[in-house]
PDB file of N, CA and C in Angstrom:
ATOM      1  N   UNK A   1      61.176 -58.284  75.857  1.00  0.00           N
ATOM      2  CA  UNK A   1      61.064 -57.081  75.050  1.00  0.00           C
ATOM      3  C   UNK A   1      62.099 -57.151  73.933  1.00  0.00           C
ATOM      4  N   UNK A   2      61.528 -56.852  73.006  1.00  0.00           N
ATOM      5  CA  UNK A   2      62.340 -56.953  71.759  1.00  0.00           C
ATOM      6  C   UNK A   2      63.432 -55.286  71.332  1.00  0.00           C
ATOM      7  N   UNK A   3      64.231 -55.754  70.529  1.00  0.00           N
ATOM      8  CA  UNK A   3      64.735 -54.415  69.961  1.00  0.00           C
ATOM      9  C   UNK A   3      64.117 -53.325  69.640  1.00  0.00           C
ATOM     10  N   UNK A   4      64.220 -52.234  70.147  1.00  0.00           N
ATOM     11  CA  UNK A   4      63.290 -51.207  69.833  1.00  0.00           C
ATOM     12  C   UNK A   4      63.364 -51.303  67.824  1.00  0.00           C
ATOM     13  N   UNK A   5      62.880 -50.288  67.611  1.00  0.00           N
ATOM     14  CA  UNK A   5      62.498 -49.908  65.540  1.00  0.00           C
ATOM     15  C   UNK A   5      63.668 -48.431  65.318  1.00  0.00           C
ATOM     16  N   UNK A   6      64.367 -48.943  64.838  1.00  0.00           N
ATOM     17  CA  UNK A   6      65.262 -47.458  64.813  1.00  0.00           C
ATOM     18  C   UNK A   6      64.546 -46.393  64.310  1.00  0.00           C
ATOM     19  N   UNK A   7      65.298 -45.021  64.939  1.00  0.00           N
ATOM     20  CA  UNK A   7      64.130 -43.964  64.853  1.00  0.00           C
ATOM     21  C   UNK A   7      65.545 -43.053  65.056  1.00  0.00           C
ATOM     22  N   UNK A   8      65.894 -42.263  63.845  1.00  0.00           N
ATOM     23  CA  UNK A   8      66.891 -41.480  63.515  1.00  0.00           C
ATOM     24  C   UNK A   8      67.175 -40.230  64.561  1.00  0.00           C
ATOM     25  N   UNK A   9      65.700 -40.090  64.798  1.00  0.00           N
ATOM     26  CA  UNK A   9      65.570 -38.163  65.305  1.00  0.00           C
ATOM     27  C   UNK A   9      65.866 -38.916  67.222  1.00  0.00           C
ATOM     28  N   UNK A  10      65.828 -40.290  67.554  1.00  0.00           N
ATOM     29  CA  UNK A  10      66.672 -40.361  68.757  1.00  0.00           C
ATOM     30  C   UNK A  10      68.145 -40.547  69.074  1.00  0.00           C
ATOM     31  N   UNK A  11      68.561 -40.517  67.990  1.00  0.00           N
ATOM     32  CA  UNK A  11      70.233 -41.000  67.902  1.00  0.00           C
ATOM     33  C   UNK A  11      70.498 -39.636  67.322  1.00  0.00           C
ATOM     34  N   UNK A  12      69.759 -38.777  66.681  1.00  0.00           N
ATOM     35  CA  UNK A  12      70.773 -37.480  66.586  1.00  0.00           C
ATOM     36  C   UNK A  12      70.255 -36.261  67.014  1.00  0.00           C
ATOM     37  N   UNK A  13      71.009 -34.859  67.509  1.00  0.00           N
ATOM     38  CA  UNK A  13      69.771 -33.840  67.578  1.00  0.00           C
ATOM     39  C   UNK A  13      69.709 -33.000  65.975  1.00  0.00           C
ATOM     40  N   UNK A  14      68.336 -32.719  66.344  1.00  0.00           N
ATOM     41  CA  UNK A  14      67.925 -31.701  65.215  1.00  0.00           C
ATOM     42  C   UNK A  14      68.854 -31.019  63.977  1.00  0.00           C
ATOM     43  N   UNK A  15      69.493 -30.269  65.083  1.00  0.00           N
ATOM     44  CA  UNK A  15      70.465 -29.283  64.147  1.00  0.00           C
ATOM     45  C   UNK A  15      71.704 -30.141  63.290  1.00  0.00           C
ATOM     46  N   UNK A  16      72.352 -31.684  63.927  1.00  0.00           N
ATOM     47  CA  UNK A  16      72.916 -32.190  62.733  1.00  0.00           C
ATOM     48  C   UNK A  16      71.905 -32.980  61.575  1.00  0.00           C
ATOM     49  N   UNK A  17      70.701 -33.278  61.607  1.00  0.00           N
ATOM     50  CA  UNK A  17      70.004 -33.883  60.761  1.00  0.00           C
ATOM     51  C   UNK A  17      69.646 -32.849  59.752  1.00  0.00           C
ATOM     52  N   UNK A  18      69.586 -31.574  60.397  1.00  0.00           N
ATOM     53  CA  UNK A  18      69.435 -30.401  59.395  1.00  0.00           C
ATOM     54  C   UNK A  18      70.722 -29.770  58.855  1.00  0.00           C
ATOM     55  N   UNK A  19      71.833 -30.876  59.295  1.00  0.00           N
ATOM     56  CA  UNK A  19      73.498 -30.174  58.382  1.00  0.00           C
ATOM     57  C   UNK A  19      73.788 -31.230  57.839  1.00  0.00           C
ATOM     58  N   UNK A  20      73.545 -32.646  57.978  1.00  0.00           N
ATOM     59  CA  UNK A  20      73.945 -33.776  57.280  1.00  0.00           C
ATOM     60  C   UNK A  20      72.885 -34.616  57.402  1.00  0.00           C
ATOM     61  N   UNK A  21      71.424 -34.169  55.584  1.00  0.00           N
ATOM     62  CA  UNK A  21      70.391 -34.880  55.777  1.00  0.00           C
ATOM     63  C   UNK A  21      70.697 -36.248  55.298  1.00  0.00           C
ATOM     64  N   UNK A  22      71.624 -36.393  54.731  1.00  0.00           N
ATOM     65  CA  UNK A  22      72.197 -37.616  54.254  1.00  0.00           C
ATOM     66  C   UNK A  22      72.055 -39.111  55.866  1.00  0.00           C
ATOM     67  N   UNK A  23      72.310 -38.448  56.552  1.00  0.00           N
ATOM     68  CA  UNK A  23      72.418 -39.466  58.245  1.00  0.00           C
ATOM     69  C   UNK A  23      70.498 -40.089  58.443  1.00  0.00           C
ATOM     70  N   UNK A  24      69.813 -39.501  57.811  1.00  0.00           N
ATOM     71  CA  UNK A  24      68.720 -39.939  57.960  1.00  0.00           C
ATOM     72  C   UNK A  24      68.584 -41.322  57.023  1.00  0.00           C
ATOM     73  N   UNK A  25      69.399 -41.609  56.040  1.00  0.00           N
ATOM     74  CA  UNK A  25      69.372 -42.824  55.007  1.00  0.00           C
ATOM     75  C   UNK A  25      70.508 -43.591  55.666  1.00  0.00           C
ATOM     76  N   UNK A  26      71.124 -43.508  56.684  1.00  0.00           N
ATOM     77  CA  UNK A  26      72.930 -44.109  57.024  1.00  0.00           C
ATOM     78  C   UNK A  26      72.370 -44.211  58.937  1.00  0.00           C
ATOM     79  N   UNK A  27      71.685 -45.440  59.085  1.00  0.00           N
ATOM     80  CA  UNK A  27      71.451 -45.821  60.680  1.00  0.00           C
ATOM     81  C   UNK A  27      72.838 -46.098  61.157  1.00  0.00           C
ATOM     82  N   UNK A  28      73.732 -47.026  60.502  1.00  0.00           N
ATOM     83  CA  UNK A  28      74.981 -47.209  61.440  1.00  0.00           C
ATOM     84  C   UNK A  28      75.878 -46.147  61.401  1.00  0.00           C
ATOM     85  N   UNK A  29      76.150 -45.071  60.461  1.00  0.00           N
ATOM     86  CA  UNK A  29      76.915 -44.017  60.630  1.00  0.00           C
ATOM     87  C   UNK A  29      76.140 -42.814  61.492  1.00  0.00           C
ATOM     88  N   UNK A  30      75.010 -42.971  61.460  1.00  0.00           N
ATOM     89  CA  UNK A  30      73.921 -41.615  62.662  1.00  0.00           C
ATOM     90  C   UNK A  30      74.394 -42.646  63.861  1.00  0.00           C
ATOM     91  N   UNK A  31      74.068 -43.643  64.051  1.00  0.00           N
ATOM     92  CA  UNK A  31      74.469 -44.560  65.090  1.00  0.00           C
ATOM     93  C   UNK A  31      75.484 -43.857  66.095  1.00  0.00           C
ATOM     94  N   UNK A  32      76.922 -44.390  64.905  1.00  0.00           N
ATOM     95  CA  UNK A  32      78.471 -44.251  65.477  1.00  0.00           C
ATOM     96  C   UNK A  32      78.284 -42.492  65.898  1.00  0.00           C
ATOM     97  N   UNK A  33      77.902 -42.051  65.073  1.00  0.00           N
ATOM     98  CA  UNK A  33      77.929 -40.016  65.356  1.00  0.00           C
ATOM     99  C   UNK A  33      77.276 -40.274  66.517  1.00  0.00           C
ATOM    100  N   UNK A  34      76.021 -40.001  66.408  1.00  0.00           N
ATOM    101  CA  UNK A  34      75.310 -39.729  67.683  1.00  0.00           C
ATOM    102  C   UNK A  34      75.583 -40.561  68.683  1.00  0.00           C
ATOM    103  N   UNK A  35      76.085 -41.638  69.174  1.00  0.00           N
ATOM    104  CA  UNK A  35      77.173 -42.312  70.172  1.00  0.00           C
ATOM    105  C   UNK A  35      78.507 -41.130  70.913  1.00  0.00           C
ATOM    106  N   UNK A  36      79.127 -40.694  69.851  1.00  0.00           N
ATOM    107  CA  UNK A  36      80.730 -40.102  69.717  1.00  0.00           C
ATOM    108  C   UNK A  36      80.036 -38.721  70.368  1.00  0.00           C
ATOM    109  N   UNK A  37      79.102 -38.165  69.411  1.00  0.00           N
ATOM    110  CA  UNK A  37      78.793 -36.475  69.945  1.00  0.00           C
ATOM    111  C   UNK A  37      77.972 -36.977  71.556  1.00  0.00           C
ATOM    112  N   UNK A  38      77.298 -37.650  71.779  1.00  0.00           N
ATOM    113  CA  UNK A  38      76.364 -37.707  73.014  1.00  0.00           C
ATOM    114  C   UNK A  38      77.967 -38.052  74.287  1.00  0.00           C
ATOM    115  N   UNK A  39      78.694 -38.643  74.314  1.00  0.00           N
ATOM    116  CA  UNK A  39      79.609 -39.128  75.114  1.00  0.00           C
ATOM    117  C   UNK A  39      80.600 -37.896  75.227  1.00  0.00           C
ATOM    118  N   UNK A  40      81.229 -37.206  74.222  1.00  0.00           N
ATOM    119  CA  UNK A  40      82.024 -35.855  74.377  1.00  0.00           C
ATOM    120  C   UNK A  40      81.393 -35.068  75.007  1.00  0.00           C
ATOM    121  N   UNK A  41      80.297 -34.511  74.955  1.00  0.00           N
ATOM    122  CA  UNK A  41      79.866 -33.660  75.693  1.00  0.00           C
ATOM    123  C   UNK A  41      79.097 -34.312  77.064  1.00  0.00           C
ATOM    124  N   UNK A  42      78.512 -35.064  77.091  1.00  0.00           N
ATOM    125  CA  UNK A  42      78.652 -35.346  78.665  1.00  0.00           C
ATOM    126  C   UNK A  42      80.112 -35.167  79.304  1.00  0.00           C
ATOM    127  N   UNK A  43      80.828 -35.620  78.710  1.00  0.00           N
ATOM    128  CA  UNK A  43      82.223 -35.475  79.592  1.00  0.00           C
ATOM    129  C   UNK A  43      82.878 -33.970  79.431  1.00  0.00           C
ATOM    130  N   UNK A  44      82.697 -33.237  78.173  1.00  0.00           N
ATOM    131  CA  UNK A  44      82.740 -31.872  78.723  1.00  0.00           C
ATOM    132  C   UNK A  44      81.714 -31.216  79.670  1.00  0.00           C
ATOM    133  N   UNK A  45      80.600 -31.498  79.370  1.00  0.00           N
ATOM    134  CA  UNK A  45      79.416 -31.070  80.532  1.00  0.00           C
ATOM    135  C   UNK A  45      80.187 -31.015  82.234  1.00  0.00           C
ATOM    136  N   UNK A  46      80.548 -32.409  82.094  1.00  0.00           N
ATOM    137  CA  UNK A  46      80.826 -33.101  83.391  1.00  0.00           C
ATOM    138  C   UNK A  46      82.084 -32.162  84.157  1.00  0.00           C
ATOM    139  N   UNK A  47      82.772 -31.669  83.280  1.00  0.00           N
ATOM    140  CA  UNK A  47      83.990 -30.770  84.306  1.00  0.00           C
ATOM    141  C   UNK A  47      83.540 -29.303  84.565  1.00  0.00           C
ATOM    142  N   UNK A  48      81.975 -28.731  84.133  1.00  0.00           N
ATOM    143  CA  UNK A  48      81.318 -28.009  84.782  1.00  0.00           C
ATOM    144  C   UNK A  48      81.789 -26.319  83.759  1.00  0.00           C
ATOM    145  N   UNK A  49      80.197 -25.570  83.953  1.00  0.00           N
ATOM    146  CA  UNK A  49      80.739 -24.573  82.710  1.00  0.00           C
ATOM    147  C   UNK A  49      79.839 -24.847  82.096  1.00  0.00           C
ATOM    148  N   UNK A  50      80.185 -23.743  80.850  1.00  0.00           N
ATOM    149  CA  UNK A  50      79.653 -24.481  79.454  1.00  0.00           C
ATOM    150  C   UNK A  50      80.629 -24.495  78.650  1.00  0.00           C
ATOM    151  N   UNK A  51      80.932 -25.868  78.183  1.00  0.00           N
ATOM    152  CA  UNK A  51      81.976 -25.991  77.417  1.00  0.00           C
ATOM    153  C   UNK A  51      81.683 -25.780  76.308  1.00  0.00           C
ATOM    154  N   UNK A  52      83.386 -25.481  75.761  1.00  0.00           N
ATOM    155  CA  UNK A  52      83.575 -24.966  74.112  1.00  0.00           C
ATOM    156  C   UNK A  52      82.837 -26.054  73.111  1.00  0.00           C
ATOM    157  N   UNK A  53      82.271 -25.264  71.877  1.00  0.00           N
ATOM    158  CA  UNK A  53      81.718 -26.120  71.023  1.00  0.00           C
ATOM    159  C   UNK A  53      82.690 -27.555  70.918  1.00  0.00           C
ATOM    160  N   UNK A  54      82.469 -28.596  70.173  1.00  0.00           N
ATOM    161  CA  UNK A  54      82.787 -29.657  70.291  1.00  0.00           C
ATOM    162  C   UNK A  54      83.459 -29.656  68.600  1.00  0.00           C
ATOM    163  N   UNK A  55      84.503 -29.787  68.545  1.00  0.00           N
ATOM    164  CA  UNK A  55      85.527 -30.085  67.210  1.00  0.00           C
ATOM    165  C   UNK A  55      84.716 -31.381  66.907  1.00  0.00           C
ATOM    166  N   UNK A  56      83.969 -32.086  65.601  1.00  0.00           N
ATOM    167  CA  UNK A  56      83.692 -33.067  65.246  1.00  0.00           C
ATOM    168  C   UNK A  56      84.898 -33.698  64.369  1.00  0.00           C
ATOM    169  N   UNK A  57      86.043 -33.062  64.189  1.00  0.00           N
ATOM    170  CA  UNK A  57      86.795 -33.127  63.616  1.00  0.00           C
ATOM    171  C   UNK A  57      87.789 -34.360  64.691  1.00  0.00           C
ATOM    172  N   UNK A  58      87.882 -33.930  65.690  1.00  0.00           N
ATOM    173  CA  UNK A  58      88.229 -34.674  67.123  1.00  0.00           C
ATOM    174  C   UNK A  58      87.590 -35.633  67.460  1.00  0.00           C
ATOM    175  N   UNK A  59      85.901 -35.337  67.671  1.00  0.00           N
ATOM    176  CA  UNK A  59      85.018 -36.481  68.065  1.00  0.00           C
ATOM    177  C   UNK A  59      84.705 -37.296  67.080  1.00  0.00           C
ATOM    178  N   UNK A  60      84.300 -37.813  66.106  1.00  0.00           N
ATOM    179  CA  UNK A  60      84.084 -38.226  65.100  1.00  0.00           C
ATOM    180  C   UNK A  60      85.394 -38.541  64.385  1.00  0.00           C
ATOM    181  N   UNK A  61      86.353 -39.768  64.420  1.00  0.00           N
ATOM    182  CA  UNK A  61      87.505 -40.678  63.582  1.00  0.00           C
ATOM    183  C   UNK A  61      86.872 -40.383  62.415  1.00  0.00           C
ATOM    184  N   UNK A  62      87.428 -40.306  61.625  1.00  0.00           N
ATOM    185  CA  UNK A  62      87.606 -40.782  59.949  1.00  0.00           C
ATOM    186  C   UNK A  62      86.797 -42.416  59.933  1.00  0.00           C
ATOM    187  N   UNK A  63      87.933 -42.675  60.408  1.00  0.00           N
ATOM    188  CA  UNK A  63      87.836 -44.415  60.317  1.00  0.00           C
ATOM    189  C   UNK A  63      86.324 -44.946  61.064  1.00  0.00           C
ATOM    190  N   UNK A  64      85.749 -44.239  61.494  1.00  0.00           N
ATOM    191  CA  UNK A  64      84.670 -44.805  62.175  1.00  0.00           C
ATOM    192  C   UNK A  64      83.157 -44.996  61.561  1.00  0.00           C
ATOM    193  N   UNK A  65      83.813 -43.957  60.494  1.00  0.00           N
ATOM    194  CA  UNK A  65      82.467 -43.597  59.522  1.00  0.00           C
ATOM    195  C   UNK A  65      82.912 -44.138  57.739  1.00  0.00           C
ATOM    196  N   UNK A  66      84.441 -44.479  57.954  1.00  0.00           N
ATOM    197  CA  UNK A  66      84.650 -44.798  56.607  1.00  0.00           C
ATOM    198  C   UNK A  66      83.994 -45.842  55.868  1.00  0.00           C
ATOM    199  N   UNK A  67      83.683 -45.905  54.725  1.00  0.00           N
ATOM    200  CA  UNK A  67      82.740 -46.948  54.382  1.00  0.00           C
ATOM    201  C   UNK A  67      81.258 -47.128  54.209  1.00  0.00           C
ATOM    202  N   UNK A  68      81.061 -46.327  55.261  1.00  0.00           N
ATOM    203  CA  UNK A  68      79.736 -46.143  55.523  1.00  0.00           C
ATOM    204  C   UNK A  68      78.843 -44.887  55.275  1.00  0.00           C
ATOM    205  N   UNK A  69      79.975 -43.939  55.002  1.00  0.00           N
ATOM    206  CA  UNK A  69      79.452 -42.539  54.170  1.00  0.00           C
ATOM    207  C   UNK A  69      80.442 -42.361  53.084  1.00  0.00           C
ATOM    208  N   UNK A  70      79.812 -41.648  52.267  1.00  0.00           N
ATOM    209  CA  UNK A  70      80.489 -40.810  51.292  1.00  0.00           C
ATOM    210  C   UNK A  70      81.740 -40.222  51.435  1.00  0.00           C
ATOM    211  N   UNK A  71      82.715 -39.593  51.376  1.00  0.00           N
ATOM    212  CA  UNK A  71      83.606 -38.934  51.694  1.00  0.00           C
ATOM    213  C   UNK A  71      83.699 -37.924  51.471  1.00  0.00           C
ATOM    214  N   UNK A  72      82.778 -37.109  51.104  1.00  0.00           N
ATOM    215  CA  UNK A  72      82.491 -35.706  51.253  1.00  0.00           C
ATOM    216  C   UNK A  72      82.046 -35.431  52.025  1.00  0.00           C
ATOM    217  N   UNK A  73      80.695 -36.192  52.427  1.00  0.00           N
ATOM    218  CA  UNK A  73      80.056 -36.429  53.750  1.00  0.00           C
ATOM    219  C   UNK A  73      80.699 -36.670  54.675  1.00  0.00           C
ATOM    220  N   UNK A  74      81.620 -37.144  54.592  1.00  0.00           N
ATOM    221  CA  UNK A  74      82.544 -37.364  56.369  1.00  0.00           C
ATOM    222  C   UNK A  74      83.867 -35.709  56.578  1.00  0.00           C
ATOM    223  N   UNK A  75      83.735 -35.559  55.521  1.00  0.00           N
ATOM    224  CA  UNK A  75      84.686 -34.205  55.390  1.00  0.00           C
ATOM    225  C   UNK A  75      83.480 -32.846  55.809  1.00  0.00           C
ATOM    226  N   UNK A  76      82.310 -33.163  55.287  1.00  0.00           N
ATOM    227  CA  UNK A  76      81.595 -31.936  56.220  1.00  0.00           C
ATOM    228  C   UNK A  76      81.049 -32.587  57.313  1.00  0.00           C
ATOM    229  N   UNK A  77      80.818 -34.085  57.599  1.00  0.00           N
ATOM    230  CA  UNK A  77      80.619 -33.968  59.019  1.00  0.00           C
ATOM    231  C   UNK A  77      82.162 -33.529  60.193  1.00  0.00           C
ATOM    232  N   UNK A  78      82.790 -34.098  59.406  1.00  0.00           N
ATOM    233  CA  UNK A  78      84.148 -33.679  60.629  1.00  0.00           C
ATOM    234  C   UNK A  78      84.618 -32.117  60.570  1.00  0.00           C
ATOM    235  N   UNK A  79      83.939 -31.599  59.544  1.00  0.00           N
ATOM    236  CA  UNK A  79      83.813 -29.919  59.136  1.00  0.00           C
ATOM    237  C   UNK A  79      82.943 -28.887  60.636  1.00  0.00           C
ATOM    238  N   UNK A  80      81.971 -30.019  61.030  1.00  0.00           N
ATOM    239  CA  UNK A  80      81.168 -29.191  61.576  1.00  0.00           C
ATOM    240  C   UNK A  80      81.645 -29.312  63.311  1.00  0.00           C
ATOM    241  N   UNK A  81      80.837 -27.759  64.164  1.00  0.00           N
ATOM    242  CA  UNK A  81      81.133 -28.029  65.550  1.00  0.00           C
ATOM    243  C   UNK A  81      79.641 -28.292  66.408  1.00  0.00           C
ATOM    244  N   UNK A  82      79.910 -29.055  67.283  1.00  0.00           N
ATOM    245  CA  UNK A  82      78.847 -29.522  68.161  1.00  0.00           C
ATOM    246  C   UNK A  82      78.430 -28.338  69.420  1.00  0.00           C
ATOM    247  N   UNK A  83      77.627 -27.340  69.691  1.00  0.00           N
ATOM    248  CA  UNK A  83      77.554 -26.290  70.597  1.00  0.00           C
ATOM    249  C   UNK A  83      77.041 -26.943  71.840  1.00  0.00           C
ATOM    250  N   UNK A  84      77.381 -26.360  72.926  1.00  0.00           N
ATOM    251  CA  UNK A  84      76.491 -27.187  74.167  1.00  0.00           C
ATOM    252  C   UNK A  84      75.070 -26.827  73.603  1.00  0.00           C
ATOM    253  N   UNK A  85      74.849 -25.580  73.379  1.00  0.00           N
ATOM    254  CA  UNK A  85      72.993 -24.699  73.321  1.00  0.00           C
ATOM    255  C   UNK A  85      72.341 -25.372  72.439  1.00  0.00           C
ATOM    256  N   UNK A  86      72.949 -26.014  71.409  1.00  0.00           N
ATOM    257  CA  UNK A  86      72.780 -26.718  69.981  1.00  0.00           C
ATOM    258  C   UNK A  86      72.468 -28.564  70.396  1.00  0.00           C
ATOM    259  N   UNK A  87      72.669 -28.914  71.323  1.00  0.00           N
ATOM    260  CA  UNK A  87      73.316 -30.304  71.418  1.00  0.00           C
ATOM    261  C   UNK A  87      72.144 -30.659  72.726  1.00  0.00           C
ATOM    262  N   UNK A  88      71.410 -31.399  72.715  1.00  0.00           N
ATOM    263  CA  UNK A  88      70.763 -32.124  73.831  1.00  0.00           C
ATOM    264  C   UNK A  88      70.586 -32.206  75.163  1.00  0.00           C
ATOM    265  N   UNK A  89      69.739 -31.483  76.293  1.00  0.00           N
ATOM    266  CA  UNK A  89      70.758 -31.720  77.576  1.00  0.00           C
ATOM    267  C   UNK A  89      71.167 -33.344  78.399  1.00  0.00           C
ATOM    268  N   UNK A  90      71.396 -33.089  78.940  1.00  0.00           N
ATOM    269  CA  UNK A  90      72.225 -34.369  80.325  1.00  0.00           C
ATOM    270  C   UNK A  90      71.599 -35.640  80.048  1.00  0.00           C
ATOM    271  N   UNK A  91      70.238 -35.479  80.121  1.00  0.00           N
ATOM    272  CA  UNK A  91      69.312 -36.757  80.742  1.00  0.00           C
ATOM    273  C   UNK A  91      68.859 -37.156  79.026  1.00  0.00           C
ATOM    274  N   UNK A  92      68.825 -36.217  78.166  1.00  0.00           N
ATOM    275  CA  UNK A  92      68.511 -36.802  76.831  1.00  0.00           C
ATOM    276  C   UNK A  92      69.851 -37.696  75.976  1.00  0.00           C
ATOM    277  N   UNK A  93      70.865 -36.880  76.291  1.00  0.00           N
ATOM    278  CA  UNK A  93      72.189 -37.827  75.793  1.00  0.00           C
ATOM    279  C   UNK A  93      72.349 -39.155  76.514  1.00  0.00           C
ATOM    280  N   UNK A  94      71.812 -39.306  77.552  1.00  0.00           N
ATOM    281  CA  UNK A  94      71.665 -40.490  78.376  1.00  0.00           C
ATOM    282  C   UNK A  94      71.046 -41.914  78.085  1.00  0.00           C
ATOM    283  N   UNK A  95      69.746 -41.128  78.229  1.00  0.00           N
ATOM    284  CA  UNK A  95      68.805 -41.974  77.320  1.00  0.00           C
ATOM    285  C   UNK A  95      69.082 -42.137  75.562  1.00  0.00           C
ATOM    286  N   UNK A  96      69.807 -41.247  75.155  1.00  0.00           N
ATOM    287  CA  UNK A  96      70.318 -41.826  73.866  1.00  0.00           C
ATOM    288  C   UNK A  96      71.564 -42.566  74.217  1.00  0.00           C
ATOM    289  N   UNK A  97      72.261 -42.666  74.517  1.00  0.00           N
ATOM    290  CA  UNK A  97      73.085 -44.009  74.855  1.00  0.00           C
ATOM    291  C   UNK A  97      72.472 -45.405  75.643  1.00  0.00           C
ATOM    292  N   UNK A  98      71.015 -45.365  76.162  1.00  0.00           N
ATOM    293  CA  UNK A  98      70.781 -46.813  75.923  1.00  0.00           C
ATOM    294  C   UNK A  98      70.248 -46.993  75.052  1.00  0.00           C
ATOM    295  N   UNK A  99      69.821 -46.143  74.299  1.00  0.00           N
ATOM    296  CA  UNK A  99      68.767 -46.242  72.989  1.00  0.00           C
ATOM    297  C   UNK A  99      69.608 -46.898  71.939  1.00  0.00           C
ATOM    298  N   UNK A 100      70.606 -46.453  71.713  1.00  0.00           N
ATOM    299  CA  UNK A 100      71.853 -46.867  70.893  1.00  0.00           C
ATOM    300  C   UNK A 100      72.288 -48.638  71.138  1.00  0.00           C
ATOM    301  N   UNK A 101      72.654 -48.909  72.791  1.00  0.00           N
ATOM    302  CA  UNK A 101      73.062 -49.636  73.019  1.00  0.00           C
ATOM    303  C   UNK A 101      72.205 -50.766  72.518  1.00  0.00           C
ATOM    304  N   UNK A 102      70.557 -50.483  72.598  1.00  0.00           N
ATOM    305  CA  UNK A 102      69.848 -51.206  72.166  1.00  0.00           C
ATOM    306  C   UNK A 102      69.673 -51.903  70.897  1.00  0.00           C
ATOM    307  N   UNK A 103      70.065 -50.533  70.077  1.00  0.00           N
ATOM    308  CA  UNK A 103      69.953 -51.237  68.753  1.00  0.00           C
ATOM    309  C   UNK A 103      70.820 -50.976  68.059  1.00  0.00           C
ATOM    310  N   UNK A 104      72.192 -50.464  68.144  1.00  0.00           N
ATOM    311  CA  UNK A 104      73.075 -50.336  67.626  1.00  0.00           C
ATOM    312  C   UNK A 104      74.144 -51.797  66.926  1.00  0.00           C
ATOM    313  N   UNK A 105      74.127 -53.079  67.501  1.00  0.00           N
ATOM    314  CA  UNK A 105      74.692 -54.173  67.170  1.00  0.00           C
ATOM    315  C   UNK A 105      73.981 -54.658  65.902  1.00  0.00           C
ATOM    316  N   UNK A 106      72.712 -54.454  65.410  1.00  0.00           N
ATOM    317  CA  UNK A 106      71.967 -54.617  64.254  1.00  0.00           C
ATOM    318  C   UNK A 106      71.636 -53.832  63.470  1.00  0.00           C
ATOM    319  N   UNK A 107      72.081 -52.636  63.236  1.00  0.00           N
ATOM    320  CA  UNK A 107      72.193 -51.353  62.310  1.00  0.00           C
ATOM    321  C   UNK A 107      72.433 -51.534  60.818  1.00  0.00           C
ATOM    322  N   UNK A 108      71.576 -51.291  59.737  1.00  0.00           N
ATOM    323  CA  UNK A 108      72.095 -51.679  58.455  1.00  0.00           C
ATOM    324  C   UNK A 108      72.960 -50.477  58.273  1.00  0.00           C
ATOM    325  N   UNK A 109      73.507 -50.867  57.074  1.00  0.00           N
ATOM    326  CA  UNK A 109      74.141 -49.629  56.444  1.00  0.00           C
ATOM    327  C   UNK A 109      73.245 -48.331  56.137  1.00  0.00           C
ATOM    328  N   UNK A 110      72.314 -48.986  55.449  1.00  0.00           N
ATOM    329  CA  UNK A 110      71.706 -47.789  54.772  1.00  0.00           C
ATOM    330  C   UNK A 110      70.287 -48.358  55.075  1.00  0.00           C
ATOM    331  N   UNK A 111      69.446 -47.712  55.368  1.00  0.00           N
ATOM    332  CA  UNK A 111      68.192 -48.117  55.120  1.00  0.00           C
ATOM    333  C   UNK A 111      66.753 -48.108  54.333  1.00  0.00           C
TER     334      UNK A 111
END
């Protein structure tokens, strides 16, 4: 089986593609995001509750996206917060981390 075909709307949810439409042209920076936001909140999930929105300011380095976006664009993505109600449940962030794993090592910049 070959590399899956990257497909944007599985590496991010809804509501950031509708705050930073720019991530729909940027596979390795939706990549690195939707990696960073899917892993924080499982692990807030995981200590039980509903945890506080998610600081992207925290989850999301500078450095992780530098280069690869704009810098306005990384100033309103690290602007914005990740809500649990807003954000994917359990078994979908899951399956987006093998989805990622899959095709994340061959990601262009821009596509």
């Amino acid at each position: 089986m070959g590399t899956p075909v990257w497909d944007v709307e599985k590496a991010l949810d809804p509501w950031l593609l509708t705050a930073v439409p720019e991530l729909r042209d940027r596979p390795r920076a939706a990549a690195r995001i939707g990696w960073r936001i899917a892993v924080a909140m499982l692990r807030a999930r995981s200590r039980g509750g509903e945890p506080a929105p998610l600081a992207l300011s925290w989850t999301i380095p500078f450095e992780s996206v530098e280069g690869i976006l704009r810098l306005d664009t990384i100033r309103h993505v690290r602007g914005l917060q990740a809500s649990s109600r807003m954000t994917a449940p359990d078994f979908v962030l899951e399956e987006r981390l093998v989805y990622l794993r899959q095709v994340g090592p061959d990601l262009p910049i821009e596509a």
